[in-house]
N, C-alpha and C. Protein backbone atom coordinates (compact mmCIF):
# COMPACT_ATOMS: atom_id res chain seq x y z
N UNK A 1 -8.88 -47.47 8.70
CA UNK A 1 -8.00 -46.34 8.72
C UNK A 1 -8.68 -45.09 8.15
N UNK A 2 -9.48 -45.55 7.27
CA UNK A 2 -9.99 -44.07 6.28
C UNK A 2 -11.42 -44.08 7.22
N UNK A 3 -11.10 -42.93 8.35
CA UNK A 3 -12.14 -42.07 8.79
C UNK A 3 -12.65 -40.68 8.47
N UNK A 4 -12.03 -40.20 7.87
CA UNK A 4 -12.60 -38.72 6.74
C UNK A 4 -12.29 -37.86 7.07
N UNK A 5 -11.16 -37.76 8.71
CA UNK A 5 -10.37 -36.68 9.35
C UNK A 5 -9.34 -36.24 9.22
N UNK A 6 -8.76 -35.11 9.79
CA UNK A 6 -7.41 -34.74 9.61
C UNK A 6 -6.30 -35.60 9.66
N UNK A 7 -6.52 -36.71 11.34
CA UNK A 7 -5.46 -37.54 11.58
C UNK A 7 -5.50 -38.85 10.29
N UNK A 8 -6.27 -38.97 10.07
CA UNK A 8 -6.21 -40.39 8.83
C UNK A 8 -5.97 -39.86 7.92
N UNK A 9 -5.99 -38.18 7.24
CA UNK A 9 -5.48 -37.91 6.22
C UNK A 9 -3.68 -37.73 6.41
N UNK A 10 -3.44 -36.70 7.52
CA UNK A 10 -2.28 -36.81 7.79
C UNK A 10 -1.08 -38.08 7.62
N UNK A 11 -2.01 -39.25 8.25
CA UNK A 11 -0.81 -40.54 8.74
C UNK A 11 -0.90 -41.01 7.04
N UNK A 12 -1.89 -41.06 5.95
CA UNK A 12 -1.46 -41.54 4.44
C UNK A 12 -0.80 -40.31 3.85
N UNK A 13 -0.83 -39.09 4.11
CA UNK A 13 -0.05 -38.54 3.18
C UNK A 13 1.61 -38.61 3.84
N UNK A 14 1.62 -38.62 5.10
CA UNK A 14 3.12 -38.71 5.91
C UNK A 14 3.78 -40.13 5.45
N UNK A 15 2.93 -41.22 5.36
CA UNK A 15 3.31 -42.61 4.99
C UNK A 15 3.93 -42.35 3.37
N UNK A 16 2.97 -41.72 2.84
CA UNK A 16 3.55 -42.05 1.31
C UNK A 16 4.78 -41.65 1.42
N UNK A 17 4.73 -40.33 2.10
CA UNK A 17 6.21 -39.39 2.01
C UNK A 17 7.06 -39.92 2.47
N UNK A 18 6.89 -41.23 3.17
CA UNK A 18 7.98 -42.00 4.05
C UNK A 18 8.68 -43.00 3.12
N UNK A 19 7.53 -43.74 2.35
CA UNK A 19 7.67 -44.39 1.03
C UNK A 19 8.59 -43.64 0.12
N UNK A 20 8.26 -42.69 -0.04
CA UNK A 20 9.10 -41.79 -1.27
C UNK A 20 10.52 -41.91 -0.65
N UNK A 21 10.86 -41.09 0.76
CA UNK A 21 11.98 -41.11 1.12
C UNK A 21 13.17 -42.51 0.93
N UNK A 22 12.13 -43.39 1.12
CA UNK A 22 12.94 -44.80 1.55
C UNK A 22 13.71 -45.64 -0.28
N UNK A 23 12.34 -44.89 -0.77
CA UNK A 23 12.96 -45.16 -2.24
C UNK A 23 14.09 -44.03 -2.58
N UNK A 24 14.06 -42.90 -2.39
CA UNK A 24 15.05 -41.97 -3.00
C UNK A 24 16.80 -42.78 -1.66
N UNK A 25 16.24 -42.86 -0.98
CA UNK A 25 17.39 -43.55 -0.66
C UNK A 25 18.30 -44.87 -0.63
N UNK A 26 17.48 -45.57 -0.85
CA UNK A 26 17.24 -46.95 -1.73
C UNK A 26 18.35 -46.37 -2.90
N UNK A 27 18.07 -45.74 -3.62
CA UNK A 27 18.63 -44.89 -5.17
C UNK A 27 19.69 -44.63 -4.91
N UNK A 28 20.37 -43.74 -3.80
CA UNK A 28 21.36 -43.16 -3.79
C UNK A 28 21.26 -41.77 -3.81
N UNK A 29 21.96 -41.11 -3.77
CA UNK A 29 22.14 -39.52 -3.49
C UNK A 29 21.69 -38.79 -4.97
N UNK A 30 21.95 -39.47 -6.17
CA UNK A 30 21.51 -38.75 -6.95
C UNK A 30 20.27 -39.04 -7.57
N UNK A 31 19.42 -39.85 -6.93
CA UNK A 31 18.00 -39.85 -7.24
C UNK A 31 17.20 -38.89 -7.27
N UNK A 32 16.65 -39.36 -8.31
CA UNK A 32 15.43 -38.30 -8.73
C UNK A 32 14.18 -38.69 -8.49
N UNK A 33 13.06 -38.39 -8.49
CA UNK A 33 11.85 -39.10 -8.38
C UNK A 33 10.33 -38.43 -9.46
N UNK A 34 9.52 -38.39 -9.63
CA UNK A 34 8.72 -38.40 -10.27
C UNK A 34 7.33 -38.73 -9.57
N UNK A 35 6.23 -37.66 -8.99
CA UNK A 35 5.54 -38.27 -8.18
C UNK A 35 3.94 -38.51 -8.86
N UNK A 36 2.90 -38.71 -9.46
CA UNK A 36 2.25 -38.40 -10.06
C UNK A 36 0.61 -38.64 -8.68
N UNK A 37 0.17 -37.83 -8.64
CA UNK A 37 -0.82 -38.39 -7.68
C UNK A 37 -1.82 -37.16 -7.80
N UNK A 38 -3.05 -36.97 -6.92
CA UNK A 38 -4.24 -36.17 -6.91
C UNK A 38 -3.62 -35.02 -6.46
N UNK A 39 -4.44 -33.45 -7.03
CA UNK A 39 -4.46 -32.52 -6.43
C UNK A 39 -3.82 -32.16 -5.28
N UNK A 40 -4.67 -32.45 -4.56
CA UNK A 40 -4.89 -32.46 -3.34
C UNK A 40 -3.87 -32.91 -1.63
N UNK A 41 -2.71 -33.70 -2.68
CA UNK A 41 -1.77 -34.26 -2.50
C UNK A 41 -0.51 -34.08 -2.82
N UNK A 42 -0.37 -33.60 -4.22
CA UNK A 42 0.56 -32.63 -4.40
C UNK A 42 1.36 -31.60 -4.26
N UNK A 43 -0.38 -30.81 -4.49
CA UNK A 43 0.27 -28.99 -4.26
C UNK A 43 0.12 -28.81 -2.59
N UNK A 44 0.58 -27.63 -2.28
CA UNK A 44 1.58 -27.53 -1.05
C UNK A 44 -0.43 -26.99 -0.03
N UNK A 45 -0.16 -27.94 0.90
CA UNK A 45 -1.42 -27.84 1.50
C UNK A 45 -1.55 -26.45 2.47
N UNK A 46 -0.38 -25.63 2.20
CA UNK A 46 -0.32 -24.67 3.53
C UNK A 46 -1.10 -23.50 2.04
N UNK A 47 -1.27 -23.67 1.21
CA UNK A 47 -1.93 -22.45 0.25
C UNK A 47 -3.40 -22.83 -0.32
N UNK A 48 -3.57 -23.66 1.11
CA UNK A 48 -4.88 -24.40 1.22
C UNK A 48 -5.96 -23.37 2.77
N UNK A 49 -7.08 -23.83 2.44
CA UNK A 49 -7.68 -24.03 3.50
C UNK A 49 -7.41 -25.38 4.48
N UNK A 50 -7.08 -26.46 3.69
CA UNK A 50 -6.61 -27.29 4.50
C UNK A 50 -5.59 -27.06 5.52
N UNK A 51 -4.85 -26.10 5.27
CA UNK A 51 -3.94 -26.19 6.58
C UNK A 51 -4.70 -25.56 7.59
N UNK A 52 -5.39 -24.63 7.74
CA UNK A 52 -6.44 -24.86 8.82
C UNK A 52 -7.26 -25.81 9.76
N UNK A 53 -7.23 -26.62 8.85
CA UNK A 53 -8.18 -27.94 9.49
C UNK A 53 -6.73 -28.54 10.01
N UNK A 54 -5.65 -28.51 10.20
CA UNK A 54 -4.63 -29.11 10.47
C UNK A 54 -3.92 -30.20 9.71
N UNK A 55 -4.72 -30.44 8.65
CA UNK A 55 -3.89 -31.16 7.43
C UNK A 55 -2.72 -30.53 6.68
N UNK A 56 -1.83 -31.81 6.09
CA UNK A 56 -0.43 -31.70 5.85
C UNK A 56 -0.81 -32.78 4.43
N UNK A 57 0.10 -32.45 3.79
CA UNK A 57 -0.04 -33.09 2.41
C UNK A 57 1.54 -33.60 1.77
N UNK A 58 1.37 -34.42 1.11
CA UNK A 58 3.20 -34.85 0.22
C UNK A 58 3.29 -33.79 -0.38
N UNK A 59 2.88 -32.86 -0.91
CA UNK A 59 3.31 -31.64 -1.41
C UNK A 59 4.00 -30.48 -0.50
N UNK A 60 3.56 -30.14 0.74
CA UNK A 60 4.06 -29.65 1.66
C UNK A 60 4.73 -29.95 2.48
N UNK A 61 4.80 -31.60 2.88
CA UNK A 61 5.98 -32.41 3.37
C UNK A 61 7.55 -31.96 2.83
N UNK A 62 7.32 -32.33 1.30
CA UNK A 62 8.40 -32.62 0.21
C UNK A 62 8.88 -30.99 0.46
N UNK A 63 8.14 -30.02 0.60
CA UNK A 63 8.82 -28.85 0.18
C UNK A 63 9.57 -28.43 1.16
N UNK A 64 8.58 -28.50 2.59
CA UNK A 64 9.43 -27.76 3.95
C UNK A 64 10.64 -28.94 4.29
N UNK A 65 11.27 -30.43 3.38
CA UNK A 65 12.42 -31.24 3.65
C UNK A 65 13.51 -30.58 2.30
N UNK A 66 12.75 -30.45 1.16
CA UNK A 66 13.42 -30.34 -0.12
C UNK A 66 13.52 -28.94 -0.88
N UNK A 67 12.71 -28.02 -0.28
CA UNK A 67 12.47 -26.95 -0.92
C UNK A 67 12.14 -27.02 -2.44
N UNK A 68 13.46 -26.47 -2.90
CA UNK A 68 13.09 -25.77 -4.27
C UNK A 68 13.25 -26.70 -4.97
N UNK A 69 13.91 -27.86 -4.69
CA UNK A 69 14.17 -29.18 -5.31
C UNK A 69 12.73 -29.55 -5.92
N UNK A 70 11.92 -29.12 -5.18
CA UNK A 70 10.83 -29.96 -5.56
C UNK A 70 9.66 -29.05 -6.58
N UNK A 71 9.43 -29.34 -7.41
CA UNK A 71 8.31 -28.96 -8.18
C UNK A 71 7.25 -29.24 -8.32
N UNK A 72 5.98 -28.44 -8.28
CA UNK A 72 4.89 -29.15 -7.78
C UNK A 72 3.51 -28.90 -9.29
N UNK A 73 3.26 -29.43 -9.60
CA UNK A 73 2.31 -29.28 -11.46
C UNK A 73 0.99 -29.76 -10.93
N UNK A 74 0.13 -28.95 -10.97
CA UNK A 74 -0.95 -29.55 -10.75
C UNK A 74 -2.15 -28.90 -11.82
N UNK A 75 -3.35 -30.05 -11.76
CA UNK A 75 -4.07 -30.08 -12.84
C UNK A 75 -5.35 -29.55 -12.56
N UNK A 76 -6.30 -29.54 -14.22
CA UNK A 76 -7.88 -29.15 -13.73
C UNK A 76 -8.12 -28.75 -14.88
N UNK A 77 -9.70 -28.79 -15.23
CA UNK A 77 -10.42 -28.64 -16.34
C UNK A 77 -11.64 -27.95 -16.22
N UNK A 78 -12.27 -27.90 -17.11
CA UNK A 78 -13.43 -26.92 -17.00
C UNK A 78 -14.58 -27.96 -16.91
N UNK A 79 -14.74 -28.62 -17.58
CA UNK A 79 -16.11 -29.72 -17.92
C UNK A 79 -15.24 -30.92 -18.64
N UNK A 80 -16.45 -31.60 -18.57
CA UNK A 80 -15.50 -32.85 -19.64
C UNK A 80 -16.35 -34.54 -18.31
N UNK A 81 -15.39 -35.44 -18.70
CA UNK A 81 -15.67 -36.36 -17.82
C UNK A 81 -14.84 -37.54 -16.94
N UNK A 82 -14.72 -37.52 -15.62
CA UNK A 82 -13.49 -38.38 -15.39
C UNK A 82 -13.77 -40.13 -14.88
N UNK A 83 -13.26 -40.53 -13.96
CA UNK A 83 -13.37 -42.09 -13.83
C UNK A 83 -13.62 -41.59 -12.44
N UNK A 84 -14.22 -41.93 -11.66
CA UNK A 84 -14.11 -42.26 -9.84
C UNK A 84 -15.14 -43.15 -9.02
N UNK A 85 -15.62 -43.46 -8.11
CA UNK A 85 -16.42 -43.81 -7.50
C UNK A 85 -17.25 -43.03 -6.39
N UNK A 86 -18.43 -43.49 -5.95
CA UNK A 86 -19.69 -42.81 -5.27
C UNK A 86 -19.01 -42.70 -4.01
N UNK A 87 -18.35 -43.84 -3.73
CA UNK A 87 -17.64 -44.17 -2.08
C UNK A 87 -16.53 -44.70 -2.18
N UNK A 88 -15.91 -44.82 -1.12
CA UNK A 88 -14.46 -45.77 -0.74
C UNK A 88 -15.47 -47.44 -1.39
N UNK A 89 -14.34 -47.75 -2.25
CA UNK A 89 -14.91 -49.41 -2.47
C UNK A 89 -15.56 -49.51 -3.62
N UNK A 90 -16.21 -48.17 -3.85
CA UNK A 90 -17.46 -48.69 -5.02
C UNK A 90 -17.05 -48.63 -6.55
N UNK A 91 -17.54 -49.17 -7.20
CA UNK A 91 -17.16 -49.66 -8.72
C UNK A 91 -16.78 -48.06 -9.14
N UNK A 92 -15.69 -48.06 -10.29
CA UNK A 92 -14.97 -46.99 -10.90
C UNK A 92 -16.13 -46.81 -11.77
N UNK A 93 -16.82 -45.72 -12.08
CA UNK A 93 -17.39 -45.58 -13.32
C UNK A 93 -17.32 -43.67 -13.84
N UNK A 94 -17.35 -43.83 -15.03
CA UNK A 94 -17.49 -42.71 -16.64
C UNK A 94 -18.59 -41.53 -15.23
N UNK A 95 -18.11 -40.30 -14.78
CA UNK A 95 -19.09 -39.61 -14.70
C UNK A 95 -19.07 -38.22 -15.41
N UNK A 96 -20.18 -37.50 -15.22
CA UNK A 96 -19.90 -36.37 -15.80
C UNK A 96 -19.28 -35.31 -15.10
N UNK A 97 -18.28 -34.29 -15.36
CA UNK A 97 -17.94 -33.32 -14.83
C UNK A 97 -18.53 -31.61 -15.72
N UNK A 98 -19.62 -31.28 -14.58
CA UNK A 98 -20.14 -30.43 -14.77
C UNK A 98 -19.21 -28.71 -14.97
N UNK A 99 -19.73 -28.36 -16.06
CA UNK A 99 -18.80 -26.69 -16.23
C UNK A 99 -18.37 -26.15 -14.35
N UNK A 100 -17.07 -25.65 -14.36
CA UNK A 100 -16.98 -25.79 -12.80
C UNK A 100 -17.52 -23.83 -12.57
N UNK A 101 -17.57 -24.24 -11.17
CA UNK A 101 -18.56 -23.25 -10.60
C UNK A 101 -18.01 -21.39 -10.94
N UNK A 102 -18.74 -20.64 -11.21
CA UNK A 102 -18.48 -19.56 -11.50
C UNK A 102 -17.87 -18.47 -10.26
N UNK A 103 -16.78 -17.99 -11.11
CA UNK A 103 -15.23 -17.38 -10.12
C UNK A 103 -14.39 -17.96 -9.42
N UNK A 104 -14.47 -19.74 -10.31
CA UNK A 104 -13.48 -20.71 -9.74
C UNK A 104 -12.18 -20.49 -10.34
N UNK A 105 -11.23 -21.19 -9.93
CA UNK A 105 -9.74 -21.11 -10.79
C UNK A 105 -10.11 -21.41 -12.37
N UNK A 106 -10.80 -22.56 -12.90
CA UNK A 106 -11.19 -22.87 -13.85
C UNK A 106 -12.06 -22.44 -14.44
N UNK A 107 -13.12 -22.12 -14.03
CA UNK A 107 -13.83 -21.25 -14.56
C UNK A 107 -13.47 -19.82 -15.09
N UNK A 108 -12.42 -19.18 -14.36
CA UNK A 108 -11.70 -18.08 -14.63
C UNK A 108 -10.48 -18.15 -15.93
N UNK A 109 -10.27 -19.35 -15.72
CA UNK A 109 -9.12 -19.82 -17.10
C UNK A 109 -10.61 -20.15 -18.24
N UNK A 110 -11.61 -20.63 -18.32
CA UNK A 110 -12.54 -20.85 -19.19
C UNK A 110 -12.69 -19.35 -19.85
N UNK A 111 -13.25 -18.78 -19.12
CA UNK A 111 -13.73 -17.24 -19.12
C UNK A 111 -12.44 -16.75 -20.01
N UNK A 112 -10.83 -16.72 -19.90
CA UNK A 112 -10.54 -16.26 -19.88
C UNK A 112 -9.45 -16.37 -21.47
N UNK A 113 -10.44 -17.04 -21.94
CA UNK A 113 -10.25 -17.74 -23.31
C UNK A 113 -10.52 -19.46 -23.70
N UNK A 114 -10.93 -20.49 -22.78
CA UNK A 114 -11.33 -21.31 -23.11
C UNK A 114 -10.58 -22.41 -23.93
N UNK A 115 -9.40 -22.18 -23.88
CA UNK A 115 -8.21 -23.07 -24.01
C UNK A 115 -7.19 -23.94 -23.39
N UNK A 116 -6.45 -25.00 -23.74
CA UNK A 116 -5.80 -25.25 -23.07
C UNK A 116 -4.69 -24.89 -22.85
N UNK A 117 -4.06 -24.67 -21.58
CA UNK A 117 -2.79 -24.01 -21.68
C UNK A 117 -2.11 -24.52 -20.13
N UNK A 118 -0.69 -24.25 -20.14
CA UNK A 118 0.14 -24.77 -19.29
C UNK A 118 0.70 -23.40 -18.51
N UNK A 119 -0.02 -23.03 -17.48
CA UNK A 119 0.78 -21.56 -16.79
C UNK A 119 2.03 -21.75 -15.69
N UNK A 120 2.62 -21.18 -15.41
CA UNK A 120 4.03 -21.51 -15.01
C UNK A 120 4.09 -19.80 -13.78
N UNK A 121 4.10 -20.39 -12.72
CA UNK A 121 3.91 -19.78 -11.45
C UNK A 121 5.10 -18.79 -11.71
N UNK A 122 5.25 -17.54 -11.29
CA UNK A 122 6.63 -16.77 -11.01
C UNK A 122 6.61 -16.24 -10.11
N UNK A 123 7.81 -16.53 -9.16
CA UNK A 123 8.04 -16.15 -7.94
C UNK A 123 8.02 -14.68 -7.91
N UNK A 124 8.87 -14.57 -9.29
CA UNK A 124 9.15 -12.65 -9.30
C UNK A 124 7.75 -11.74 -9.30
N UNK A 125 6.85 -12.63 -9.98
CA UNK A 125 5.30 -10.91 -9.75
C UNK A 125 4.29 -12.33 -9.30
N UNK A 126 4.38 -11.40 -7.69
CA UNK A 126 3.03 -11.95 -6.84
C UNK A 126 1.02 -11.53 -7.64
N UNK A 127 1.31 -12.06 -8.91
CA UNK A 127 -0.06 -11.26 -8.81
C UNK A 127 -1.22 -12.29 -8.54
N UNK A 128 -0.79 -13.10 -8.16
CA UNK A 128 -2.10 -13.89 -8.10
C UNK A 128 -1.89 -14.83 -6.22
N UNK A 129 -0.33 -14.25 -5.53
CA UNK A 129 -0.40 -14.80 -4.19
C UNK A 129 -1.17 -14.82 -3.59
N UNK A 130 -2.33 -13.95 -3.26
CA UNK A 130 -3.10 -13.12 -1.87
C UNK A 130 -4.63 -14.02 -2.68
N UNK A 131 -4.90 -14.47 -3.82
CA UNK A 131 -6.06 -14.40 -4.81
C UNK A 131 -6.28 -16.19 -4.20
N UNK A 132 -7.37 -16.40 -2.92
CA UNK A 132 -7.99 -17.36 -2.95
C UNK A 132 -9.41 -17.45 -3.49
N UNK A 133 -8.76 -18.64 -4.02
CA UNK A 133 -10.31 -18.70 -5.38
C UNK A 133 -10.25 -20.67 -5.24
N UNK A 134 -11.42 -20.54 -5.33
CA UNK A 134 -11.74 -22.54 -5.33
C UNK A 134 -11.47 -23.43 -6.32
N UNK A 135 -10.86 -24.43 -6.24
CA UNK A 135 -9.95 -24.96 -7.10
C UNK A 135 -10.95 -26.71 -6.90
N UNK A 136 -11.16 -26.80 -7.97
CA UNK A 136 -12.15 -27.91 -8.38
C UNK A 136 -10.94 -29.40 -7.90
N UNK A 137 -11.63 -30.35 -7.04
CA UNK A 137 -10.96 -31.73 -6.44
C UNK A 137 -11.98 -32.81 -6.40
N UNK A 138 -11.13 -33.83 -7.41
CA UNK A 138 -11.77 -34.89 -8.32
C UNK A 138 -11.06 -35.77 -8.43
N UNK A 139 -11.37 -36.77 -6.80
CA UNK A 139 -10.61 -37.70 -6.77
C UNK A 139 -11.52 -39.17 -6.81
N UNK A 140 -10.67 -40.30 -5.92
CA UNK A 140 -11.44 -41.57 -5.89
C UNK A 140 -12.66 -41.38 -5.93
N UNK A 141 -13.16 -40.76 -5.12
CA UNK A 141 -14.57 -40.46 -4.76
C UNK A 141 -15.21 -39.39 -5.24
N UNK A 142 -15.92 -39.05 -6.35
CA UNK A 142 -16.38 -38.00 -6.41
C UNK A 142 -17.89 -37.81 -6.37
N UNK A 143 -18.69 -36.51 -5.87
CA UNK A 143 -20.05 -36.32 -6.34
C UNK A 143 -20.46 -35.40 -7.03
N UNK A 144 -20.49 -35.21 -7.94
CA UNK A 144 -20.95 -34.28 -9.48
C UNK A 144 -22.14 -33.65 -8.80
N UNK A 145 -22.46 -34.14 -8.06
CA UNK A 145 -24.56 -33.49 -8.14
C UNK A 145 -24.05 -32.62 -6.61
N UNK A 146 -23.07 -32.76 -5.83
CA UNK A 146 -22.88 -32.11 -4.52
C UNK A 146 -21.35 -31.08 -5.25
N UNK A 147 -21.21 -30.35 -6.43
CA UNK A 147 -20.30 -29.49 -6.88
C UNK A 147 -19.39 -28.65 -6.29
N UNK A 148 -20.36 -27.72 -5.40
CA UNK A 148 -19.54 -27.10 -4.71
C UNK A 148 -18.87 -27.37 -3.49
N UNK A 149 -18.96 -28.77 -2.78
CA UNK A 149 -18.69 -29.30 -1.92
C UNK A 149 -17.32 -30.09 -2.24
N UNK A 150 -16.77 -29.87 -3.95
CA UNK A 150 -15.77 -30.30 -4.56
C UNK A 150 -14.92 -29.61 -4.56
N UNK A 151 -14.92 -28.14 -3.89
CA UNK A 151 -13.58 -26.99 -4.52
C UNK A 151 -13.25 -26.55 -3.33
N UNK A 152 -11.70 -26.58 -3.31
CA UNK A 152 -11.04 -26.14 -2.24
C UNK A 152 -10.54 -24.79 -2.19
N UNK A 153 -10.74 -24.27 -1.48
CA UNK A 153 -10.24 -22.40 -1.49
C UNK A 153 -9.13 -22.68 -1.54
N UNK A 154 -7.97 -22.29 -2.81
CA UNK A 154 -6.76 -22.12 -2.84
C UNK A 154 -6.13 -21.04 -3.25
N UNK A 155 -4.62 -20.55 -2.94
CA UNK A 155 -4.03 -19.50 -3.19
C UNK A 155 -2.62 -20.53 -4.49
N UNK A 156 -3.73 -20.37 -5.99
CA UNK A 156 -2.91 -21.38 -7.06
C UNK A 156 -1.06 -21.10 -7.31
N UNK A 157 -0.58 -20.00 -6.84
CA UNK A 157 0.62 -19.50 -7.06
C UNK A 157 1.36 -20.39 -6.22
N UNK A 158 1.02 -20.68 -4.68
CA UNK A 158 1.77 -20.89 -4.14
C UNK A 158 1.73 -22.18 -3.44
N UNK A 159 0.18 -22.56 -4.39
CA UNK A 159 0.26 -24.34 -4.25
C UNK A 159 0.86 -24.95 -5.23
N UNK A 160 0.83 -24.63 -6.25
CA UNK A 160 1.82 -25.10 -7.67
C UNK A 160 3.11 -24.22 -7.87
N UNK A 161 3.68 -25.01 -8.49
CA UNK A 161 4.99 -24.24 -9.65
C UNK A 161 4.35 -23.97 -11.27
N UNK A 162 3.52 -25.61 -11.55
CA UNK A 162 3.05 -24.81 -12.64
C UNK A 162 1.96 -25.41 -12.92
N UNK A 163 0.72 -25.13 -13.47
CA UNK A 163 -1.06 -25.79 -13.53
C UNK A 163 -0.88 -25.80 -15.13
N UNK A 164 -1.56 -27.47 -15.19
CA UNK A 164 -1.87 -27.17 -16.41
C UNK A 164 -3.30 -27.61 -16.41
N UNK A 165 -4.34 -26.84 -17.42
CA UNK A 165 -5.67 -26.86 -17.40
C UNK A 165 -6.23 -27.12 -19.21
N UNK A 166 -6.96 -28.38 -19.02
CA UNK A 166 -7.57 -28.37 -20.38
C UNK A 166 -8.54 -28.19 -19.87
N UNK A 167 -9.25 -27.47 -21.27
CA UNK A 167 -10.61 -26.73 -21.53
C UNK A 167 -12.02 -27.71 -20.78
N UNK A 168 -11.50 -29.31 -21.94
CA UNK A 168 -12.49 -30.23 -21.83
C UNK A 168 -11.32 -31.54 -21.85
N UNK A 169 -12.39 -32.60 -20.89
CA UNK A 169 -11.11 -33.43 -20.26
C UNK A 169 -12.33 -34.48 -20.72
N UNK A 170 -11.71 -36.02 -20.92
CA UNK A 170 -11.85 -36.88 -21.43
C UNK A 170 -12.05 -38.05 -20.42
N UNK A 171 -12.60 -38.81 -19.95
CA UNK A 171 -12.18 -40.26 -19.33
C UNK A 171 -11.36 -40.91 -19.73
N UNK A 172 -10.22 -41.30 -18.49
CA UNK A 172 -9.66 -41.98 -19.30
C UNK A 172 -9.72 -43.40 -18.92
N UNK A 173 -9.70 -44.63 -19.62
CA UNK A 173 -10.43 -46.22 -20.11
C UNK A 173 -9.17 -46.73 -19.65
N UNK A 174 -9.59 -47.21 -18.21
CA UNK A 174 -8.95 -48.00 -17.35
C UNK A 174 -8.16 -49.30 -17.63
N UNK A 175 -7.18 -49.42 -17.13
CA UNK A 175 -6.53 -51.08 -17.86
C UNK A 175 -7.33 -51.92 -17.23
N UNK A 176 -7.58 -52.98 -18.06
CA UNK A 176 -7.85 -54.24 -17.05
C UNK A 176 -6.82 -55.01 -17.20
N UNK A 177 -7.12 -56.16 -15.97
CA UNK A 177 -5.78 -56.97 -15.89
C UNK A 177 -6.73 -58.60 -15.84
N UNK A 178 -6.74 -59.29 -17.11
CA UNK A 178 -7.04 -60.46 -17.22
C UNK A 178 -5.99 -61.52 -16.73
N UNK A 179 -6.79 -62.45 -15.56
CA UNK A 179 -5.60 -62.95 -15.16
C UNK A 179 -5.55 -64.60 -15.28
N UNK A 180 -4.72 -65.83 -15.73
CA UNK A 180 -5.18 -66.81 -15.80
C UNK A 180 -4.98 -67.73 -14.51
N UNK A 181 -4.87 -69.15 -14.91
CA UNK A 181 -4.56 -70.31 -13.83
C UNK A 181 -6.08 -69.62 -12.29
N UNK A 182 -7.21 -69.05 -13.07
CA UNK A 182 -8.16 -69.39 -11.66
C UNK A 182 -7.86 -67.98 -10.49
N UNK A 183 -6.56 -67.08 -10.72
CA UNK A 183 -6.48 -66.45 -9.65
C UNK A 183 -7.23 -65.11 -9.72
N UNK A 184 -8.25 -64.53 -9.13
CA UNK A 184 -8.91 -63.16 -9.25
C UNK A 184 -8.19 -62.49 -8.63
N UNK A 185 -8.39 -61.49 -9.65
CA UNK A 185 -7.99 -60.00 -9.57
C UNK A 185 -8.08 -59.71 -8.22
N UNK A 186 -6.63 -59.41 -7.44
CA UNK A 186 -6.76 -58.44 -5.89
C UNK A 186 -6.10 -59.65 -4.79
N UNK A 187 -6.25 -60.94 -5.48
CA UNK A 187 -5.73 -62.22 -4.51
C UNK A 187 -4.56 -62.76 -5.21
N UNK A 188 -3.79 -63.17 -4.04
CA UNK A 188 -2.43 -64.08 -4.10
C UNK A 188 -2.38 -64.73 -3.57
């Protein structure tokens, strides 16, 4: 399924959103939900370059069904180090995340005091709508040494409701799941 195109990105982010639906209705009418997932997936893909390429995302699904219902928080750091792999499949490991590239979203929050802080989008002053600037994406797969091939031209106002950005970000130390009676991890 994972061919690296629009249509295989499309049919997992439309699936999850199908998932989500089936649970909020599962719930009942006054369900709430809580979605926690990548970037990239979240915030609303039309304040992307991706919607060019013809990709659609659970962030932009959720909004053009739910609107304002839905809130969208998305993350990012300056340097620091996260968990991912080289490829689809390959072992999770500690890499480094290099200071991100200069006149990025993050880099511009670095620059712009070097703290962490939680900014909160306002509909009322467009000053940052029209302002596409590359927004650092650090998912399963990442390559540290190919950087700029990591940041997506985004317009941050109107892919989030609200970003929160630490300075310097940490790995975080994966659960393991020790399992007994002989059965490995991934089989039933």
């Amino acid at each position: 399924m994972i061919r690296h195109d629009s249509d295989s990105w499309n049919i997992r982010d439309r699936h999850m959103v199908s998932a989500l639906e089936k649970l909020m209705d599962f719930h009942g009418e006054q369900a709430r939900g809580l979605v926690w997932e990548h970037n990239t997936h979240t915030g609303d893909a039309r304040a992307t370059d991706m919607a060019g390429e013809g990709m659609v995302n659970v962030g932009q699904l959720l909004r053009e069904k739910h609107g304002s219902q839905v809130y969208a928080i998305g993350f990012g750091t300056y340097e620091g180090t996260a968990i991912a792999g080289k490829r689809w499949g390959a072992p999770m490991e500690e890499m480094k995340v290099p200071p991100a590239i200069k006149n990025s979203w993050k880099e511009l929050l670095h620059r712009n005091g070097a703290r962490d802080q939680l900014l909160l989008m306002d509909a009322e002053n467009p000053a940052l709508d029209e302002m596409m600037v590359g927004h650092r994406a650090i998912g399963v797969v990442y390559h540290p040494e190919r950087e700029r091939g990591n940041y997506v031209p985004t317009v941050i106002s109107k892919r989030y409701d609200a970003f929160i950005y630490l300075n310097h970000t940490k790995a975080l130390s994966p659960l393991t799941l020790e399992l007994s009676g002989g059965v490995e991890r991934g089989s039933r």
